[in-house]
PDB file of N, CA and C in Angstrom:
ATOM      1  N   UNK A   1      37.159   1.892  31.681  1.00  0.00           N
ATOM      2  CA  UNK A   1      36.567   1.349  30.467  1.00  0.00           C
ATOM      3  C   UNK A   1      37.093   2.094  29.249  1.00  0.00           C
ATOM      4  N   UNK A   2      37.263   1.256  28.299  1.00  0.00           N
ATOM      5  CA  UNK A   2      37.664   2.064  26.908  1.00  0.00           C
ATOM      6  C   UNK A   2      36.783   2.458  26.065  1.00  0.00           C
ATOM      7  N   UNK A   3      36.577   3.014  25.533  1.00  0.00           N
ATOM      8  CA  UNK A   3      35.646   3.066  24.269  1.00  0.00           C
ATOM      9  C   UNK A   3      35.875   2.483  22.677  1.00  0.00           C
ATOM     10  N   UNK A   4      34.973   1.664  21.964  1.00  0.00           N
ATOM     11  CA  UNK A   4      35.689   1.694  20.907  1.00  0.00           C
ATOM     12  C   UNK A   4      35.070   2.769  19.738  1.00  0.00           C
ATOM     13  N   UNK A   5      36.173   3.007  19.158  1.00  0.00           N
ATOM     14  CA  UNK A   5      35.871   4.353  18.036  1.00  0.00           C
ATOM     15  C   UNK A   5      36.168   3.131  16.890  1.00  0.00           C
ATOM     16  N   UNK A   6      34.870   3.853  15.684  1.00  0.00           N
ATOM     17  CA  UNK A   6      35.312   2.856  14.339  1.00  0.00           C
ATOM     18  C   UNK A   6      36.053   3.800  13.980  1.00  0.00           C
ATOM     19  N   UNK A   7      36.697   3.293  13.083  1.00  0.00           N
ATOM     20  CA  UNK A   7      37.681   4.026  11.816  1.00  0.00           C
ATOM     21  C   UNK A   7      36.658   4.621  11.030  1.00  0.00           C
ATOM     22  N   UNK A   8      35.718   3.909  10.726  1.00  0.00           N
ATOM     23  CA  UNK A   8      34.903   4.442   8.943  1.00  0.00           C
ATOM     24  C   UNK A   8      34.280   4.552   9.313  1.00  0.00           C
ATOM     25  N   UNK A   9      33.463   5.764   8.786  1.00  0.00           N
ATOM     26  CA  UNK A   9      31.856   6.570   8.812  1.00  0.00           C
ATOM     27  C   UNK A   9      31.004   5.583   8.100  1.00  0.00           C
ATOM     28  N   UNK A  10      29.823   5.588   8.905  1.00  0.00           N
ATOM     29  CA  UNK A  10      29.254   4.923   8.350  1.00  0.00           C
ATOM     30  C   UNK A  10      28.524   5.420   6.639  1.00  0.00           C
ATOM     31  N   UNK A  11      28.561   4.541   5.286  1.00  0.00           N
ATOM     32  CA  UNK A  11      28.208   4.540   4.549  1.00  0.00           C
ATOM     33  C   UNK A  11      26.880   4.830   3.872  1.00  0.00           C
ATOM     34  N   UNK A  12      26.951   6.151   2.945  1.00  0.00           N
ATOM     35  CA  UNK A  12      25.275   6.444   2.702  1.00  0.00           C
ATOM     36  C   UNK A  12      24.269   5.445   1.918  1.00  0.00           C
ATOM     37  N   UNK A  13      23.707   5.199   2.034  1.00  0.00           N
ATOM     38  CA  UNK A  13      22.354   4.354   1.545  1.00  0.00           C
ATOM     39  C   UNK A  13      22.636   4.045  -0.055  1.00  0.00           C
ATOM     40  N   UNK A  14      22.726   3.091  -0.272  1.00  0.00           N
ATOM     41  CA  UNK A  14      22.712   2.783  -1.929  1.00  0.00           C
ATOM     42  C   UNK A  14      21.348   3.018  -2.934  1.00  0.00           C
ATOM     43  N   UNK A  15      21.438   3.708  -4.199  1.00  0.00           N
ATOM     44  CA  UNK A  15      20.126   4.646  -4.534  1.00  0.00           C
ATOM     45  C   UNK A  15      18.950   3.571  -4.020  1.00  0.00           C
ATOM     46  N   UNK A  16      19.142   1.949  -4.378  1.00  0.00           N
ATOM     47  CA  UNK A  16      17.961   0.929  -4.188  1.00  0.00           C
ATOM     48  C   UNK A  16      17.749   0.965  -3.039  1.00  0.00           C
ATOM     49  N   UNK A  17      18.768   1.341  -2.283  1.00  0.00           N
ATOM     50  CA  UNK A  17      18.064   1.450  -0.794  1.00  0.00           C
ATOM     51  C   UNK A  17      17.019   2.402   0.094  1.00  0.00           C
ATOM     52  N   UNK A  18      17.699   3.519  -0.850  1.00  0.00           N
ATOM     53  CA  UNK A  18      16.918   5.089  -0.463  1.00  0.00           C
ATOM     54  C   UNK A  18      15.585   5.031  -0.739  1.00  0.00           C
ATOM     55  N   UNK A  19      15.382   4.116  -2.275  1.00  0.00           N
ATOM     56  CA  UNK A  19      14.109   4.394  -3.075  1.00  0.00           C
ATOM     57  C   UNK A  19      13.218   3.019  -2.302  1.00  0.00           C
ATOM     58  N   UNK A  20      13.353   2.178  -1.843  1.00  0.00           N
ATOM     59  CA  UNK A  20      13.287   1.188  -0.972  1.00  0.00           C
ATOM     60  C   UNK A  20      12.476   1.858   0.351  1.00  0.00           C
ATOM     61  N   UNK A  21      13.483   2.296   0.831  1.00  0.00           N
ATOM     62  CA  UNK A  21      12.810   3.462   2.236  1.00  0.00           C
ATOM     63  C   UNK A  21      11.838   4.212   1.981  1.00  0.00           C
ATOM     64  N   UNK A  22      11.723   5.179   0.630  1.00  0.00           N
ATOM     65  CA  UNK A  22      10.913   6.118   0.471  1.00  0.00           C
ATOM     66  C   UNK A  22       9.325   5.214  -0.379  1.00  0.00           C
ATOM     67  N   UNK A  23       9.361   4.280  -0.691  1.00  0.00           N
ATOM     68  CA  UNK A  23       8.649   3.230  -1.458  1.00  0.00           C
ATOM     69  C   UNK A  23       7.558   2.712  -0.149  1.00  0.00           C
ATOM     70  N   UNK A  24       8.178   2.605   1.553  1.00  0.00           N
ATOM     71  CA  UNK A  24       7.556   2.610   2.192  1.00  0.00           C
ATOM     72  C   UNK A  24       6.526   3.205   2.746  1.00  0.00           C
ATOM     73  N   UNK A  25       6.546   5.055   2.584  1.00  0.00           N
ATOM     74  CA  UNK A  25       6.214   6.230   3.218  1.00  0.00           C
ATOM     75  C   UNK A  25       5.027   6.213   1.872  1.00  0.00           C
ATOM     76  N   UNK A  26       5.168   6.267   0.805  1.00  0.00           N
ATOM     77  CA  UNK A  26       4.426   6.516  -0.389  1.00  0.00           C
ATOM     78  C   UNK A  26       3.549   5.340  -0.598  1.00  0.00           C
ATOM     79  N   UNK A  27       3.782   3.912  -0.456  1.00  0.00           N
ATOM     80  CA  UNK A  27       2.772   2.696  -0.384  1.00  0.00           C
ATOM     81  C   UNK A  27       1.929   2.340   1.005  1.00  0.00           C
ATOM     82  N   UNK A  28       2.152   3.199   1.581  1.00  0.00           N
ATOM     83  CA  UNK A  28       1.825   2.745   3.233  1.00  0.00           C
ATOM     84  C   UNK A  28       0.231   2.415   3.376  1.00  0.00           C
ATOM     85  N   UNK A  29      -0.203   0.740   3.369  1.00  0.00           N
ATOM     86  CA  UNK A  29      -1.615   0.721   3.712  1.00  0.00           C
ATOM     87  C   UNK A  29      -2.259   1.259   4.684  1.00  0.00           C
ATOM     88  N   UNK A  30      -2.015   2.258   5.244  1.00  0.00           N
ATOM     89  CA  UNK A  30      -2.418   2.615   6.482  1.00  0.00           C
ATOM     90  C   UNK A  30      -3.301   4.146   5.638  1.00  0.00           C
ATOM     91  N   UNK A  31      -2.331   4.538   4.894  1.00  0.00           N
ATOM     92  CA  UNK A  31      -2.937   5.845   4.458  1.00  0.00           C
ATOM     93  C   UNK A  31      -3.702   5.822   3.266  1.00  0.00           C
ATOM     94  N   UNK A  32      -4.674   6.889   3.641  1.00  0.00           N
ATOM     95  CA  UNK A  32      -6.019   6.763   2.815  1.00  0.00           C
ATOM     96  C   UNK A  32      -5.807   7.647   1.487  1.00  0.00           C
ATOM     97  N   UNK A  33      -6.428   6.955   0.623  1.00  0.00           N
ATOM     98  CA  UNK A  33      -6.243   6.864  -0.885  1.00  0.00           C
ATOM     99  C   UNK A  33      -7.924   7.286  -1.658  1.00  0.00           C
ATOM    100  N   UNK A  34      -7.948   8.295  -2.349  1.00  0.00           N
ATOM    101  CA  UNK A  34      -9.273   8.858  -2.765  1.00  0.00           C
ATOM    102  C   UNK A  34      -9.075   8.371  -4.154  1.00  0.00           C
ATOM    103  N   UNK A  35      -8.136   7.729  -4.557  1.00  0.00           N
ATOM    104  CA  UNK A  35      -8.135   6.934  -5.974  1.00  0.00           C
ATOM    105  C   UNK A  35      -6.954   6.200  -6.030  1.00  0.00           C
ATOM    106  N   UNK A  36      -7.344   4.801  -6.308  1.00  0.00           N
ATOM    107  CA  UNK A  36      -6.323   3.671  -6.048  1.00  0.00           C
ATOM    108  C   UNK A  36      -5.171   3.909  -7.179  1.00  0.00           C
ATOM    109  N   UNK A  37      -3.997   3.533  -6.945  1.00  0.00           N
ATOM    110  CA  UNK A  37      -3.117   3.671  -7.908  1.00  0.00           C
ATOM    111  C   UNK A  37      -2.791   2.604  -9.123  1.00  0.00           C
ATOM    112  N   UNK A  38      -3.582   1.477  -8.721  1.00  0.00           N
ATOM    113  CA  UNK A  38      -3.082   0.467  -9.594  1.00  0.00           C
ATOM    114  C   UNK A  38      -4.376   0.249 -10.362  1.00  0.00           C
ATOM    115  N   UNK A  39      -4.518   0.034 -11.673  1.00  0.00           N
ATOM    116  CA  UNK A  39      -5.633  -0.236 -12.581  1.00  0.00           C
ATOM    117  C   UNK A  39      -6.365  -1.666 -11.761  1.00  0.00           C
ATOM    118  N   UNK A  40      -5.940  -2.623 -11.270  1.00  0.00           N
ATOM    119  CA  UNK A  40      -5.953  -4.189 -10.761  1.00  0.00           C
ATOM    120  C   UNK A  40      -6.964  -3.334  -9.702  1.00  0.00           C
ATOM    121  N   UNK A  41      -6.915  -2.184  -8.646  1.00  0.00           N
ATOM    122  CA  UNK A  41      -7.797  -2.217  -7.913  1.00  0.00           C
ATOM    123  C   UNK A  41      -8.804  -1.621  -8.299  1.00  0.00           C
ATOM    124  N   UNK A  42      -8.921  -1.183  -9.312  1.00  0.00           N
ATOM    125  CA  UNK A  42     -10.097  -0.049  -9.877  1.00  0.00           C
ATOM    126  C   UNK A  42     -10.882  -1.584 -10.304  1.00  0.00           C
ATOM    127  N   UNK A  43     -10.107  -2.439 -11.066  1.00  0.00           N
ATOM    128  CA  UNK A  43     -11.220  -3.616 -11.811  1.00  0.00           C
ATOM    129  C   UNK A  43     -12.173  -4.070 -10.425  1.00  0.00           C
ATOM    130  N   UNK A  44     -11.268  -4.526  -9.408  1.00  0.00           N
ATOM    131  CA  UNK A  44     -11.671  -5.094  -8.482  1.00  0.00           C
ATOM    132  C   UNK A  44     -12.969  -4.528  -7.575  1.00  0.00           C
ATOM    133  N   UNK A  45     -12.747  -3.444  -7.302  1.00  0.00           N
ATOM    134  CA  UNK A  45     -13.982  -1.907  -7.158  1.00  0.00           C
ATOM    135  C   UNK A  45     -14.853  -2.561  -7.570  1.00  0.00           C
ATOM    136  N   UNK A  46     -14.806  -2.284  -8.859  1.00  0.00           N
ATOM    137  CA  UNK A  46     -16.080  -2.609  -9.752  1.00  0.00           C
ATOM    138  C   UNK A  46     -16.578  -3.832  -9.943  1.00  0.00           C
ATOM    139  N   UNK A  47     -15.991  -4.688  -9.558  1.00  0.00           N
ATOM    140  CA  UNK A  47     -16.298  -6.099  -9.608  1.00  0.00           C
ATOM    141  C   UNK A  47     -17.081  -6.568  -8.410  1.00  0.00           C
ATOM    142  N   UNK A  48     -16.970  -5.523  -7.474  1.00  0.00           N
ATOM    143  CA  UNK A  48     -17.742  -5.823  -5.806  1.00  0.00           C
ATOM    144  C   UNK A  48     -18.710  -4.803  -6.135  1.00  0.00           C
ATOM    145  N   UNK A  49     -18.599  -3.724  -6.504  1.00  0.00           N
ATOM    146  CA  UNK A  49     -19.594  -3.085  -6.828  1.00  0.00           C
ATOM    147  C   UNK A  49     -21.262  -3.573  -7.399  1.00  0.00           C
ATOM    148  N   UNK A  50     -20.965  -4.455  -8.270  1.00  0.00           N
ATOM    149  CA  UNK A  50     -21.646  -5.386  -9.408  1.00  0.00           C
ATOM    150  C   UNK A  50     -21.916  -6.052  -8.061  1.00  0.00           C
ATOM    151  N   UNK A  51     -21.341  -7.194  -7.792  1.00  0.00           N
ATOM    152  CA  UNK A  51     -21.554  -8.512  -6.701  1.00  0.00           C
ATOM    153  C   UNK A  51     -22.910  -7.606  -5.838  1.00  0.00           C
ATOM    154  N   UNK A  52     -21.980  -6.263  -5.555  1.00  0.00           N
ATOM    155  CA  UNK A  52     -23.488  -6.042  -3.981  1.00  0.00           C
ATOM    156  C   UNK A  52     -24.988  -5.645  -4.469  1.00  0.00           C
ATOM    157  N   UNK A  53     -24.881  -5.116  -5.909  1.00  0.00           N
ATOM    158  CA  UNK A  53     -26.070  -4.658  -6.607  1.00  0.00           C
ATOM    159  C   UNK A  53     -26.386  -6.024  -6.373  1.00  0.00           C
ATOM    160  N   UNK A  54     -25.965  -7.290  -6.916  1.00  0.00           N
ATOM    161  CA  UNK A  54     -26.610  -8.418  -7.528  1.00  0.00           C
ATOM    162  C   UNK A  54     -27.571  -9.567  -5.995  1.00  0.00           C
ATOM    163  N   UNK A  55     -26.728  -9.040  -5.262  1.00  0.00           N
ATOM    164  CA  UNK A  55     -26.957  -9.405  -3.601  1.00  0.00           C
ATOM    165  C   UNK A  55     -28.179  -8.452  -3.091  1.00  0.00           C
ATOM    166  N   UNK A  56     -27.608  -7.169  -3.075  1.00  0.00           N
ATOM    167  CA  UNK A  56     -29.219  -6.481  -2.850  1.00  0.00           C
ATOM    168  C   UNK A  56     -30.464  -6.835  -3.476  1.00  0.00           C
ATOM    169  N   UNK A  57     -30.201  -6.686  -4.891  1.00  0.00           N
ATOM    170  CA  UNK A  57     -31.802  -7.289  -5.625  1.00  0.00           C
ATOM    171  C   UNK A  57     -32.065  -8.571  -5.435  1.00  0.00           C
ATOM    172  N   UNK A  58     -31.132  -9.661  -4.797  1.00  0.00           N
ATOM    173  CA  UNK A  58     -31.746 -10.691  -4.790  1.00  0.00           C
ATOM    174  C   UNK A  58     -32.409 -11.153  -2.991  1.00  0.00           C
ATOM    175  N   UNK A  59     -31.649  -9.709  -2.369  1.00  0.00           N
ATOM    176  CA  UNK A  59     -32.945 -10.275  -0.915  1.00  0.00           C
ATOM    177  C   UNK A  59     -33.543  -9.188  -0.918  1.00  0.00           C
ATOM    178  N   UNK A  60     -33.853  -8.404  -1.643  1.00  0.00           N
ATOM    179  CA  UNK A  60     -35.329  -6.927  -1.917  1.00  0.00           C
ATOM    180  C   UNK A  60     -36.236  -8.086  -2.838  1.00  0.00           C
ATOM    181  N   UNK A  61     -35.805  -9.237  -3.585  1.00  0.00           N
ATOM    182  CA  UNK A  61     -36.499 -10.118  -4.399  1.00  0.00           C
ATOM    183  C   UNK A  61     -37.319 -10.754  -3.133  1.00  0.00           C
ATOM    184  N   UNK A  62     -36.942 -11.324  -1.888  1.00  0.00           N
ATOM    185  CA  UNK A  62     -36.758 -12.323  -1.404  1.00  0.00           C
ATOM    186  C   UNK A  62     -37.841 -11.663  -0.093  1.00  0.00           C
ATOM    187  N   UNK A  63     -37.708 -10.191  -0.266  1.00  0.00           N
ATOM    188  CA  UNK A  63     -38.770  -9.727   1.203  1.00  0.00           C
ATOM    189  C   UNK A  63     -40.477  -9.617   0.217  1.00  0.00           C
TER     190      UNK A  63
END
């Protein structure tokens, strides 16, 4: 059996690619977050926040 050898090394990562890869490790939904990074989830927080107050007082109304 022969082997085949390439000629060319393979090529390093283009910067969009690197920052691409590392964009994965740093956004990863898996890992836990003690303050959201985007303003859009802080509104949202607070917007369920409100909803469950408004849900609790209305079946503490209701017993």
């Amino acid at each position: 059996m022969t082997e085949r050898v390439c000629p060319l090394p393979a090529a390093p990562p283009l910067p969009q690619e690197a920052g691409a890869a590392n964009a994965v490790d740093r956004y990863d939904p898996t890992r836990e977050n003690a303050k959201p990074e985007r303003p859009q989830t802080l509104r949202l927080c607070s917007i369920k926040n409100i909803l469950s107050a408004i849900y609790a007082q209305s079946n503490a109304e209701r017993i």
